[in-house]
Protein backbone atom coordinates (compact mmCIF):
# COMPACT_ATOMS: atom_id res chain seq x y z
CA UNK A 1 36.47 -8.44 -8.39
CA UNK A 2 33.54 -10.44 -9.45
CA UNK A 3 31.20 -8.35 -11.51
CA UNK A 4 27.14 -8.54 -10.54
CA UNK A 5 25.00 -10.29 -12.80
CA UNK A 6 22.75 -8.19 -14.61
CA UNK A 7 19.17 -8.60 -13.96
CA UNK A 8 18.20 -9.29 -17.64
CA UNK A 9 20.03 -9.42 -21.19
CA UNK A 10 18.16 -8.17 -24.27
CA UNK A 11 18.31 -11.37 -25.34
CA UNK A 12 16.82 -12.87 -22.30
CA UNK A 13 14.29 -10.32 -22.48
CA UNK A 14 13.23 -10.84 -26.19
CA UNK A 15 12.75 -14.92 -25.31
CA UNK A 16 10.26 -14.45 -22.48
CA UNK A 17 8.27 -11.88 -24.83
CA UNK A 18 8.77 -13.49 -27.88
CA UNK A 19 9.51 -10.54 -29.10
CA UNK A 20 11.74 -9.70 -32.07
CA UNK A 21 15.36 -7.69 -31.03
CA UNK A 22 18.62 -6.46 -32.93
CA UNK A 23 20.42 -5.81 -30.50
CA UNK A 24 22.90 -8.05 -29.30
CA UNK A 25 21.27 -10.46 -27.03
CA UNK A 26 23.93 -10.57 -24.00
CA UNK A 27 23.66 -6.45 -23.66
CA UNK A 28 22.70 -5.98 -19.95
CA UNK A 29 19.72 -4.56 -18.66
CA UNK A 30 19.68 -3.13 -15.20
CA UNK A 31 15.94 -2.79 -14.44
CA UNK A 32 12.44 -2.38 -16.02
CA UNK A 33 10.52 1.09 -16.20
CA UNK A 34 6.96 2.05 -17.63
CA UNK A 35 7.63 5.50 -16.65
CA UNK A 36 10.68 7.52 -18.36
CA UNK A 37 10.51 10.10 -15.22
CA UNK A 38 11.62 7.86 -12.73
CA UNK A 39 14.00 5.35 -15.73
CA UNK A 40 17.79 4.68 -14.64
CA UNK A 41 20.28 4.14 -17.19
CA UNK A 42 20.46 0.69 -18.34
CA UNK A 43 16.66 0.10 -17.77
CA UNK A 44 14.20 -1.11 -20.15
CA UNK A 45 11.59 0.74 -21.15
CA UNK A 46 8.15 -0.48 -21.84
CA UNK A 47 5.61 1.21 -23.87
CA UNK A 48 2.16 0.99 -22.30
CA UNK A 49 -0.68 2.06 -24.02
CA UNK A 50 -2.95 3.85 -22.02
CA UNK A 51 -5.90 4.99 -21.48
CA UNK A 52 -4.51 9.09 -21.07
CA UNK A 53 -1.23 7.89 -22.46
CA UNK A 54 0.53 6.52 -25.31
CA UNK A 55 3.73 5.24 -23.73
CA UNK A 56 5.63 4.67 -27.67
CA UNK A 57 5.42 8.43 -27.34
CA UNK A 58 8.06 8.61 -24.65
CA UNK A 59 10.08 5.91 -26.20
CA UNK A 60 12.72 9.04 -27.45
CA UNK A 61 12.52 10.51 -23.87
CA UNK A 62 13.56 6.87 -22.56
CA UNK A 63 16.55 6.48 -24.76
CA UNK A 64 17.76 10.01 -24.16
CA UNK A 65 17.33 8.95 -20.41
CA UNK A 66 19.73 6.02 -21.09
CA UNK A 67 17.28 3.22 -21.32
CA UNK A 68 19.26 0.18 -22.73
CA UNK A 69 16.27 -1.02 -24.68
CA UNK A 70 12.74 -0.41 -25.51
CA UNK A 71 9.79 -2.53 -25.52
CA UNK A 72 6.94 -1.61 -28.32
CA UNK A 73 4.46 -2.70 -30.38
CA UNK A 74 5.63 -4.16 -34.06
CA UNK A 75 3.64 -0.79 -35.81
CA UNK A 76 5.91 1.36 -33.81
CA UNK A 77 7.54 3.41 -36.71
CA UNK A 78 11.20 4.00 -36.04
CA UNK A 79 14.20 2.02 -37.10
CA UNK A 80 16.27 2.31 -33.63
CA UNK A 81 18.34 -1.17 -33.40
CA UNK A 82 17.14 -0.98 -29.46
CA UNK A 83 13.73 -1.57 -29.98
CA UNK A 84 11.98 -5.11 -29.08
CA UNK A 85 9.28 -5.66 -31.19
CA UNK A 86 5.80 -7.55 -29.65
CA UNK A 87 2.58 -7.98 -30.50
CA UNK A 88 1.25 -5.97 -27.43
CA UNK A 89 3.66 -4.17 -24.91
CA UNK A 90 1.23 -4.69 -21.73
CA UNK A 91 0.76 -7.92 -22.47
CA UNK A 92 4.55 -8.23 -22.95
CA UNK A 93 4.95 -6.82 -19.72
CA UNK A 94 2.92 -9.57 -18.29
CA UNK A 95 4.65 -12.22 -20.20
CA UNK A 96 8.54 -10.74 -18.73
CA UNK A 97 6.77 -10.47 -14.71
CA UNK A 98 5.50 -14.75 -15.40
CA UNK A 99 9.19 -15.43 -16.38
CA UNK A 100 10.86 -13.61 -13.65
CA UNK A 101 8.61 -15.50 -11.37
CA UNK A 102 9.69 -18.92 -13.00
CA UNK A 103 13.53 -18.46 -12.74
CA UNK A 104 13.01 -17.47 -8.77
CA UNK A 105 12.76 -21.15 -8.00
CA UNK A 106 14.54 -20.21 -4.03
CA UNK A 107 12.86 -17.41 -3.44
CA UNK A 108 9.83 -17.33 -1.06
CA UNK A 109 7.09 -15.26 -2.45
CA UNK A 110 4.42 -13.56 -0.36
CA UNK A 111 1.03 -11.63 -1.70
CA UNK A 112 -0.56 -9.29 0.57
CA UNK A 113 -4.43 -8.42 -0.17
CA UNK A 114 -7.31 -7.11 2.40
CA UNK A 115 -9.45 -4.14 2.43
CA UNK A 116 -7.25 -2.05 4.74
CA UNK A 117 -3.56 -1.92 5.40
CA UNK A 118 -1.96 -3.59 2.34
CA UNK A 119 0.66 -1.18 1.61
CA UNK A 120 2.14 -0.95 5.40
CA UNK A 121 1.86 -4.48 6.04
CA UNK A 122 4.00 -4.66 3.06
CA UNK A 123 6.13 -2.14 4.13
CA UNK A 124 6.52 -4.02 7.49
CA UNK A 125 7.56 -7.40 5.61
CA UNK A 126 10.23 -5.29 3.94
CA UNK A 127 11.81 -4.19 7.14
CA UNK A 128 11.27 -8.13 9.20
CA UNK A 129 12.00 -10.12 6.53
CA UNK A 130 15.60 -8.02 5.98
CA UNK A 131 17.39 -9.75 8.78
CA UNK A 132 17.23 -13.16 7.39
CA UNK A 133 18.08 -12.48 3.42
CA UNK A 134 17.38 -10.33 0.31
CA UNK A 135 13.92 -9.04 0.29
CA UNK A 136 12.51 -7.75 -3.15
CA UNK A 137 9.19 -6.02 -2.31
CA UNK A 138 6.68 -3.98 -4.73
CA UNK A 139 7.27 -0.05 -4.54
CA UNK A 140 4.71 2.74 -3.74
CA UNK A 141 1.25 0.47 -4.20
CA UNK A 142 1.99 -1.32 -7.49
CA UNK A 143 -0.74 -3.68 -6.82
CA UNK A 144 -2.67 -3.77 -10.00
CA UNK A 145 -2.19 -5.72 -13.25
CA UNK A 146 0.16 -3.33 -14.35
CA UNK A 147 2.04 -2.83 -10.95
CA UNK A 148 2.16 -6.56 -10.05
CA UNK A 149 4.01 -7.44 -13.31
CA UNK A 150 6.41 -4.76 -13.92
CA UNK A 151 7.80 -6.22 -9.61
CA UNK A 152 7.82 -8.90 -11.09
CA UNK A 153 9.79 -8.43 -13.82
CA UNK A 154 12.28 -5.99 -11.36
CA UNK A 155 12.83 -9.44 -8.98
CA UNK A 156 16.14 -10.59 -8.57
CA UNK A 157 16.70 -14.35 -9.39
CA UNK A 158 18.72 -14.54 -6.37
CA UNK A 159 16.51 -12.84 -3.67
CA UNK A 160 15.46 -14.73 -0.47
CA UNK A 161 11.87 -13.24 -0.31
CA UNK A 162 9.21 -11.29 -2.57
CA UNK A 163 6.69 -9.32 -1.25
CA UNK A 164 4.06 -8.17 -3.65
CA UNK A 165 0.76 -6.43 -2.77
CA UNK A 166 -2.22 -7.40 -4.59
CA UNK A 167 -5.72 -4.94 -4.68
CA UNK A 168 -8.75 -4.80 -6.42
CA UNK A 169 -12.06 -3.04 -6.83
CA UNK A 170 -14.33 -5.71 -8.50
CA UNK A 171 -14.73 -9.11 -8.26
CA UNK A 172 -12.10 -11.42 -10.58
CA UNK A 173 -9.49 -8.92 -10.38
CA UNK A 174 -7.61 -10.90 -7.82
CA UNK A 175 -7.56 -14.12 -9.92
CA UNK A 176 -4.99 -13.31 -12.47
CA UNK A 177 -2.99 -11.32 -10.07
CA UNK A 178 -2.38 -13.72 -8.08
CA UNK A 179 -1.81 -16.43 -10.28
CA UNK A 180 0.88 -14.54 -11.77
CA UNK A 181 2.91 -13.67 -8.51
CA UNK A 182 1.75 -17.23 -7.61
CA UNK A 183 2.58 -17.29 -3.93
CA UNK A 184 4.06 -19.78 -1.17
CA UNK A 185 1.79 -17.23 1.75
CA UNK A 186 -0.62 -14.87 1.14
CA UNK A 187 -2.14 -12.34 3.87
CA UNK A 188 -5.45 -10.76 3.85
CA UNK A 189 -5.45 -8.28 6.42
CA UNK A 190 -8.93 -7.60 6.83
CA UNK A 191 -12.50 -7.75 5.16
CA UNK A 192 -14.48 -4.36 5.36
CA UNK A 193 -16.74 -2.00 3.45
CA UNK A 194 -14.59 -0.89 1.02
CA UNK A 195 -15.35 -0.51 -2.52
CA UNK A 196 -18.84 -1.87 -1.55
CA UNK A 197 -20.25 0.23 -4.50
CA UNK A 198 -19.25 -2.87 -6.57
CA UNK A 199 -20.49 -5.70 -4.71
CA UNK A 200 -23.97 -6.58 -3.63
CA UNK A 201 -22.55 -7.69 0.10
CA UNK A 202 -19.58 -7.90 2.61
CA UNK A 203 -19.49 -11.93 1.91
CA UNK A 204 -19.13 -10.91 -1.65
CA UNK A 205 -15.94 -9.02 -1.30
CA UNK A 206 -14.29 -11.59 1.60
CA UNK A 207 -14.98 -13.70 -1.65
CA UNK A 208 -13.12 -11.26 -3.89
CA UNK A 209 -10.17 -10.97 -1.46
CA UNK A 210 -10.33 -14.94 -1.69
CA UNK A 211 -9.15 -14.73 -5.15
CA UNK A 212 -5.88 -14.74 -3.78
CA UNK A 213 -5.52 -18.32 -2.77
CA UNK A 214 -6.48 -19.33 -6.66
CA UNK A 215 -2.83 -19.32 -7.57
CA UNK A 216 -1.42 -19.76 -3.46
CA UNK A 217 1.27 -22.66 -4.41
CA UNK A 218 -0.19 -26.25 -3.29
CA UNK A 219 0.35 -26.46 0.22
CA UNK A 220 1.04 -22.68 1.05
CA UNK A 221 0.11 -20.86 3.89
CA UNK A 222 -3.28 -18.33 4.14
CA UNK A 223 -2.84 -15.94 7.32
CA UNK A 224 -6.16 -14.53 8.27
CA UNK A 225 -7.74 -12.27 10.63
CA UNK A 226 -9.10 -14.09 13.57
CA UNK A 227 -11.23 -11.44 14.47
CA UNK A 228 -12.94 -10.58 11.58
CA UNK A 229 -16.34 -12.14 10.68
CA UNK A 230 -15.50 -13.82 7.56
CA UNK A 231 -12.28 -15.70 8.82
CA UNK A 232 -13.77 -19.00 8.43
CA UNK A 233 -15.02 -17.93 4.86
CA UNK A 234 -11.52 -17.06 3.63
CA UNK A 235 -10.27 -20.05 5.51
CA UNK A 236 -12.51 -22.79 3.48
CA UNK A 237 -11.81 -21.12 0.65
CA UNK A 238 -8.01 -21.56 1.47
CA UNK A 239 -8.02 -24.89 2.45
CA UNK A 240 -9.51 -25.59 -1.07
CA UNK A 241 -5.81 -24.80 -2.39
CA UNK A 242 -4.78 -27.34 0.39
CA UNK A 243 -3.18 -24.42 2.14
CA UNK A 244 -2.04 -24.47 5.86
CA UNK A 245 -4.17 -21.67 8.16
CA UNK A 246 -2.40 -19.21 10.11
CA UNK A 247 -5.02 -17.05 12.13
CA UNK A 248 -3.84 -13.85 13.51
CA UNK A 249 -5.94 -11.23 15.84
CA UNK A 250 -6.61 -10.96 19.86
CA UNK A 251 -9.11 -14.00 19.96
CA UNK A 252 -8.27 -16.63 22.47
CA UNK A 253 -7.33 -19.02 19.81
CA UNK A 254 -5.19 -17.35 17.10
CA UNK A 255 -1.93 -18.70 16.64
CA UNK A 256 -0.79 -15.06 16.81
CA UNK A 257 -2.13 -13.46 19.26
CA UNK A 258 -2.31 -10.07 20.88
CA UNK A 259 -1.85 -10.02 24.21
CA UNK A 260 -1.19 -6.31 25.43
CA UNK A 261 -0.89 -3.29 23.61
CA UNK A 262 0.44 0.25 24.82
CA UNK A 263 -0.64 3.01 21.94
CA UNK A 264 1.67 5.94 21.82
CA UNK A 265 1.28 8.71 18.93
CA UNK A 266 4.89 7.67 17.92
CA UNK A 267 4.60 3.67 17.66
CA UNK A 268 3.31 0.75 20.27
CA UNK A 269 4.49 -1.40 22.50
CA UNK A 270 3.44 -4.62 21.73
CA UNK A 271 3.18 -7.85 23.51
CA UNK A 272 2.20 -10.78 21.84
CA UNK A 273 1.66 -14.82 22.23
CA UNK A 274 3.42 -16.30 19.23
CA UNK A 275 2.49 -19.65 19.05
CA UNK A 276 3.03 -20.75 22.23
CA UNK A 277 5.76 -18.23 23.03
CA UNK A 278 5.54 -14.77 24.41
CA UNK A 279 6.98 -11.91 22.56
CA UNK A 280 7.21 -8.52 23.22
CA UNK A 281 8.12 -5.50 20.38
CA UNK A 282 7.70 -1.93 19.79
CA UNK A 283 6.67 -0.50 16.45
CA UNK A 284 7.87 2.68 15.40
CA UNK A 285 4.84 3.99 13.16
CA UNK A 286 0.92 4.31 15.35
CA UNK A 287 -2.34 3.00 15.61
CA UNK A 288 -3.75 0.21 16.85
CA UNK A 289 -4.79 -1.35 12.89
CA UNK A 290 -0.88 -1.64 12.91
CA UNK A 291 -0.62 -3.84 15.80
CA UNK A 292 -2.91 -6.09 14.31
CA UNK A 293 -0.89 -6.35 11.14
CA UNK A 294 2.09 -6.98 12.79
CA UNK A 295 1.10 -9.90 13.88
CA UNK A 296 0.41 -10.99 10.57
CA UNK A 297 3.54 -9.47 9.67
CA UNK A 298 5.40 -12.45 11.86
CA UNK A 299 3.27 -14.71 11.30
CA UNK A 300 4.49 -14.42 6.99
CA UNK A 301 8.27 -14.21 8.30
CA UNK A 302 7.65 -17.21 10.47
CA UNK A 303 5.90 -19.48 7.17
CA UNK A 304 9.32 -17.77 4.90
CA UNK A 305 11.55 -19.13 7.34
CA UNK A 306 12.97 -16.23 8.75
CA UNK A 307 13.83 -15.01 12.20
CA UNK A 308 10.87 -14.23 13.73
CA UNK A 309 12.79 -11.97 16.89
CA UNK A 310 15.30 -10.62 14.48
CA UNK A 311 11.93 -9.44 12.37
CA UNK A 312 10.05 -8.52 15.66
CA UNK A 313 12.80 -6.03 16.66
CA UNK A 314 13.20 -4.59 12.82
CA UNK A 315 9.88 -3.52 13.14
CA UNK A 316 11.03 -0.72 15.62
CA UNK A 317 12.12 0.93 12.06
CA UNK A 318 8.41 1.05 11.18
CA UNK A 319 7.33 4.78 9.50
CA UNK A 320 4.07 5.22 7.91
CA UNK A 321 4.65 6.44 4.12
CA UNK A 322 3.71 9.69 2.82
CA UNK A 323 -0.17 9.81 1.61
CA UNK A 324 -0.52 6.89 4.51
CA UNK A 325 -0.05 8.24 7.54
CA UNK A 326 3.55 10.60 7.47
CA UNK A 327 4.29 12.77 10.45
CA UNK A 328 6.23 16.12 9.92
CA UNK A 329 6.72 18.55 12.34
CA UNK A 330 7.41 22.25 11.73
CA UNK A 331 8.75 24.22 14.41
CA UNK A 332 8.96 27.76 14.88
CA UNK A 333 9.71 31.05 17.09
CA UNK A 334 5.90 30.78 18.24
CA UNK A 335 5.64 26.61 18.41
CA UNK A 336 5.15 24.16 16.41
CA UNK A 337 2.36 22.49 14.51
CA UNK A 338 2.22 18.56 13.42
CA UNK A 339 0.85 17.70 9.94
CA UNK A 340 -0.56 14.05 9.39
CA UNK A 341 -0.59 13.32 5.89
CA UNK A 342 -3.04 10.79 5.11
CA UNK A 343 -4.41 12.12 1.95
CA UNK A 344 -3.68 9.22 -0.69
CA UNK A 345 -6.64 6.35 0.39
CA UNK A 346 -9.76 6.45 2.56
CA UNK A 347 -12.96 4.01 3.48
CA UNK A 348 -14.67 3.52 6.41
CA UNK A 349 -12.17 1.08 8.75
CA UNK A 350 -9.09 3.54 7.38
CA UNK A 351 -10.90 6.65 8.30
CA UNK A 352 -11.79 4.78 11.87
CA UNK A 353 -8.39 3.91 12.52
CA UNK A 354 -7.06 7.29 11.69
CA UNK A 355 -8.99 9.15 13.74
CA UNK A 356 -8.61 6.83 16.73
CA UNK A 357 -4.81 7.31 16.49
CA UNK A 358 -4.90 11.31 16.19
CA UNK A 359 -6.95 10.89 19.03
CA UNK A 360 -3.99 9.24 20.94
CA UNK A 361 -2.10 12.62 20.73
CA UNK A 362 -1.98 13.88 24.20
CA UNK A 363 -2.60 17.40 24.98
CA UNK A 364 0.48 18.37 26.64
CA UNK A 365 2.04 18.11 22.93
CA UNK A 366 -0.93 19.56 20.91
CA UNK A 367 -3.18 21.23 22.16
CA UNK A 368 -5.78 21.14 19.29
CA UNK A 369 -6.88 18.48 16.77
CA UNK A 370 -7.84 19.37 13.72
CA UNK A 371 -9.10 16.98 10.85
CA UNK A 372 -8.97 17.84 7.10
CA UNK A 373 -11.67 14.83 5.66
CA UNK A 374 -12.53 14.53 2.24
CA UNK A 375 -14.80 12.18 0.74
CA UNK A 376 -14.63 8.18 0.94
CA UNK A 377 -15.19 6.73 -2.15
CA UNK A 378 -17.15 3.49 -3.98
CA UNK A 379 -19.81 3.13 -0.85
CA UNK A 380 -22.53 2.45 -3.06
CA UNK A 381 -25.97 3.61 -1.70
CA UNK A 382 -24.44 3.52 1.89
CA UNK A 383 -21.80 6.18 0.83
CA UNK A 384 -24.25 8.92 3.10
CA UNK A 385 -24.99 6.43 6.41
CA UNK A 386 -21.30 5.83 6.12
CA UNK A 387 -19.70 9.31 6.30
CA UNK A 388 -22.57 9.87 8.88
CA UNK A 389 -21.31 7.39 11.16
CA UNK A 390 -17.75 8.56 11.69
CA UNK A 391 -19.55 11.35 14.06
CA UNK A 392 -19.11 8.96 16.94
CA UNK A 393 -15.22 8.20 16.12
CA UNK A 394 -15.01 11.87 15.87
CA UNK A 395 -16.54 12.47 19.00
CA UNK A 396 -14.59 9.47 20.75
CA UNK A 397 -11.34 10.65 19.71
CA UNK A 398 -12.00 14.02 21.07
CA UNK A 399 -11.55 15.67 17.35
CA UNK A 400 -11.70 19.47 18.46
CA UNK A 401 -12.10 20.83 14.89
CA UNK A 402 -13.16 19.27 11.63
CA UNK A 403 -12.92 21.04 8.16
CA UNK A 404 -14.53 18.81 5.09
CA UNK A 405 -14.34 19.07 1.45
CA UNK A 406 -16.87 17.03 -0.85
CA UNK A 407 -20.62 16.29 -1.71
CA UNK A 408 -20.29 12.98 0.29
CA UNK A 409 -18.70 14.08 3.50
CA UNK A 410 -21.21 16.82 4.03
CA UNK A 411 -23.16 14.17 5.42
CA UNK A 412 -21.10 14.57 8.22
CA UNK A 413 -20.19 17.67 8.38
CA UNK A 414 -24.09 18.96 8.71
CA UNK A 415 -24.70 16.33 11.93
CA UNK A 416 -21.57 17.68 13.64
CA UNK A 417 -21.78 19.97 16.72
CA UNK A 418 -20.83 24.02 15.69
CA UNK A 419 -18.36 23.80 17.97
CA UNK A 420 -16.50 21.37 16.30
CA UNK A 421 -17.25 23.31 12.45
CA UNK A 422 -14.24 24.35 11.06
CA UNK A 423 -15.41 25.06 7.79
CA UNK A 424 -16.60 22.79 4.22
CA UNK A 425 -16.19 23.44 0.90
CA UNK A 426 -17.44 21.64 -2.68
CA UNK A 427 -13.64 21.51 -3.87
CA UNK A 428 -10.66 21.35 -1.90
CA UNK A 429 -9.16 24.43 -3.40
CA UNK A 430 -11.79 26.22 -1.56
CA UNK A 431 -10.82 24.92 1.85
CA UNK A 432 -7.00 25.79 1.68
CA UNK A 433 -7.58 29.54 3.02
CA UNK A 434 -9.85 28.53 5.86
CA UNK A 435 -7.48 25.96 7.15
CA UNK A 436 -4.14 28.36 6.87
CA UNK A 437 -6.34 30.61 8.79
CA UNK A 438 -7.56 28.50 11.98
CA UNK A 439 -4.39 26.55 12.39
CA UNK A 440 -1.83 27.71 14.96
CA UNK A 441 1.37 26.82 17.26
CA UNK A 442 0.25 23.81 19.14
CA UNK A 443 -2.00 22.38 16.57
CA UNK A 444 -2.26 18.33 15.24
CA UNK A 445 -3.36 18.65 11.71
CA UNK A 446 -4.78 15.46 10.04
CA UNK A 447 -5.74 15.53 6.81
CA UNK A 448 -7.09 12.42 4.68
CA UNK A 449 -9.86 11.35 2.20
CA UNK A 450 -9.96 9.01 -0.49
CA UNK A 451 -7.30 10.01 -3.63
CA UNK A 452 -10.44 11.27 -5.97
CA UNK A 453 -11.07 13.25 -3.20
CA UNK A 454 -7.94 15.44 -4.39
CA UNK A 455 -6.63 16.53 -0.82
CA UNK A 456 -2.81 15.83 -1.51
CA UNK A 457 -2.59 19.96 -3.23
CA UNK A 458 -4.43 20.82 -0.12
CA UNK A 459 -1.62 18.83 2.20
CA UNK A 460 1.66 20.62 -0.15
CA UNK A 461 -0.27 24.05 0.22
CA UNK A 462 -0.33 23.35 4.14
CA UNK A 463 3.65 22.26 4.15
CA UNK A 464 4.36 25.04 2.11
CA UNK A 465 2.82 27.79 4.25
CA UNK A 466 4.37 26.30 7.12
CA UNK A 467 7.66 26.02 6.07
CA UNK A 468 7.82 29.56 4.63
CA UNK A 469 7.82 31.01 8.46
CA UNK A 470 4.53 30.90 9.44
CA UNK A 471 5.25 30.13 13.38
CA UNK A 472 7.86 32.63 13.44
């Protein structure tokens, strides 16, 4: 029985780091960790400095955890023979994702940036690029200069695809991001107002996301919104990395284009002109922002070289992620109530979306919806007009009760009809006993807000109380 190839070797390892190693240079490694809670045996451990944490204080923690090696600084005092020895760790880490992207020389690599809907559009690549090979894809939202690299460095040399997801919050973040995963396609999903605390304009963060294309391999493809105003910004900017445009969205013209959509609170039904060809798919996760990424989604399989229908039909597999959108219903003797956890990111086009697809729930299941908002984050001197306006999408989606935690979202709260007044509080903490007490059997519960916000103990505390009995 042929035995698998390990993903690295200490000695490999200590030659893309230039680091200095004992140990005997063909011991295996199995992975890459930063993080000794979550380490497998045979991993390598890296020890980040931080700006909390000190990671060469967890380097004993990582070896009792079975880590087969341990990357640290050269004034890290111990004398384990395990220990790799650089002049910086982080930037070690950086040096060990560039070389795992150099050895891939088959695989097809894919970056996914935009203001909105970069983790499930990854997500979604994961499941429709499966059909049609390996697929090594980022996990959780490893999309900074940390996250990016330590992927990286967990690639396979012998996977089909890579999927990384790329974010940012100021201007030149992008850059060396994605000239690190330096990639064949690369999707922005959207432009909107988020972070717009940093940046002077919208054009000025369609030119952020455009940072992507700096390290798009000559002759890539860029698949862009269609719809959204600055497509023909990101799309100059592309074609000055003589990349191919793939436009995406329900104008006339996209290559990949919406044609009908039926929204269901448990996925869509989708029909779609793929260039030149009519598809039709259902997606297993809601909301209409998801339809729109799906098309993107095919689009990226379709520049890869995979099979587009086998893709298309994978996407029926489609779940939205805990913090991002996760259903879970808790039945009892008296009903049951549905919580919507979307309590890990928030801005304006998010919040939009969200509401518009809790308002999709029809009545004969729930009777009531209720939203749990907390504040949206890095608006700049909008921050007030913008928590304002999500009255209307409140109103629209027939939002029957609102509860709101947080000096920005009062803005809303105080222009919202009584009727609809659940209850608001400074801190989240304070808004856990309200909620318990309003909810009941045949209630939608949606809670989300930006992760500062600190909703997510407000969302276990919610779980908790209904799964010790509380419909019963």
């Amino acid at each position: 029985m042929r035995v698998a190839e390990p993903l690295w070797t200490v000695g490999e390892i200590a030659k893309a780091i230039r680091g200095e190693a004992s140990q005997d240079g063909e011991a295996p490694v199995a992975g890459v960790s930063i993080d000794t809670r979550t380490l497998q045996p045979g991993e390598c451990f890296v020890a980040i400095r931080g700006i909390a944490l000190d990671g060469h204080e967890f380097v004993p923690a990582a070896f009792e955890a079975g880590a087969a090696c341990a990357i640290v600084d050269r004034d890290y005092e111990s004398s384990d023979p395990r220990l790799i020895r650089v002049a910086d760790a982080f930037e070690a880490l950086q040096d060990l994702g560039r070389a795992a992207r150099d050895r891939t020389t088959r695989t097809r690599i894919i970056a996914v940036t935009g203001s909105a809907g970069k983790t499930g559009t990854k997500e979604a690549l994961r499941l429709a690029l499966a059909p049609s090979g390996k697929v090594h894809a980022s996990a959780k939202s490893y999309n900074n200069h940390w996250g990016v690299p330590l992927t990286l460095a967990n690639m396979p040399k012998d996977a089909a695809f890579g999927v990384f997801e790329a974010g940012m919050n100021h201007a030149g973040e992008l850059t060396p991001l994605s000239r690190m995963i330096r990639p064949h396609i690369a999707i922005v999903t959207t432009v909107a107002p988020v972070h717009i605390g940093h940046f002077n304009s919208l054009a000025e963060i369609a030119d952020a996301k455009a940072e992507i294309f700096e390290g798009l391999e000559l002759g890539g493809a860029a698949i862009l919104n269609k719809d959204n105003e600055f497509f023909d910004r990101l799309a100059t900017a592309a074609k000055a990395r003589n990349a191919t445009i793939v436009s995406f969205g329900e104008a006339e013209n996209s290559d990949f284009r919406l044609l009908h959509v039926s929204l269901t609170p448990e996925g869509s039904a989708v029909e779609a002109d793929l260039r030149g060809k009519t598809h039709s798919y259902r997606l297993g996760a809601p909301g209409r922002h998801l339809v729109q990424n799906s098309l993107a989604v095919l689009a990226a399989a379709e520049a890869a070289g995979a099979d587009i229908e086998a893709g298309a039909a994978a996407l029926l597999q489609w779940r939205a992620q805990a913090g991002r959108g996760e259903w879970q219903v808790f039945e009892g003797a008296k009903g049951k109530v549905a919580v919507v956890d979307d309590a890990y990111n928030a801005n304006p086009a998010s919040m939009r979306a969200a509401l518009e697809t809790l308002g999709l729930v029809p009545r004969e299941a729930y009777g009531r919806r209720i939203a749990v908002l907390g504040d949206m984050l890095e608006l700049g001197e909008s921050a007030e007009a913008f928590h304002r306006d999500l009255a209307k999408f409140i109103d629209e989606a027939g939002i029957d009760i609102v509860f709101a935690s947080g000096e920005l979202i009062s803005a809303l709260y105080d222009v919202l009809p009584e009727g609809k007044k659940g209850g608001y509080a400074s801190e989240p903490g304070e808004l856990v006993p309200r909620v318990l007490d309003a909810i009941r059997p045949g209630d939608i519960v949606m809670v989300k807000g930006s992760y500062g916000a600190r909703l997510a103990p407000l969302v276990t505390e919610l779980k908790r109380h209904l799964e010790d009995g509380a419909l019963n």
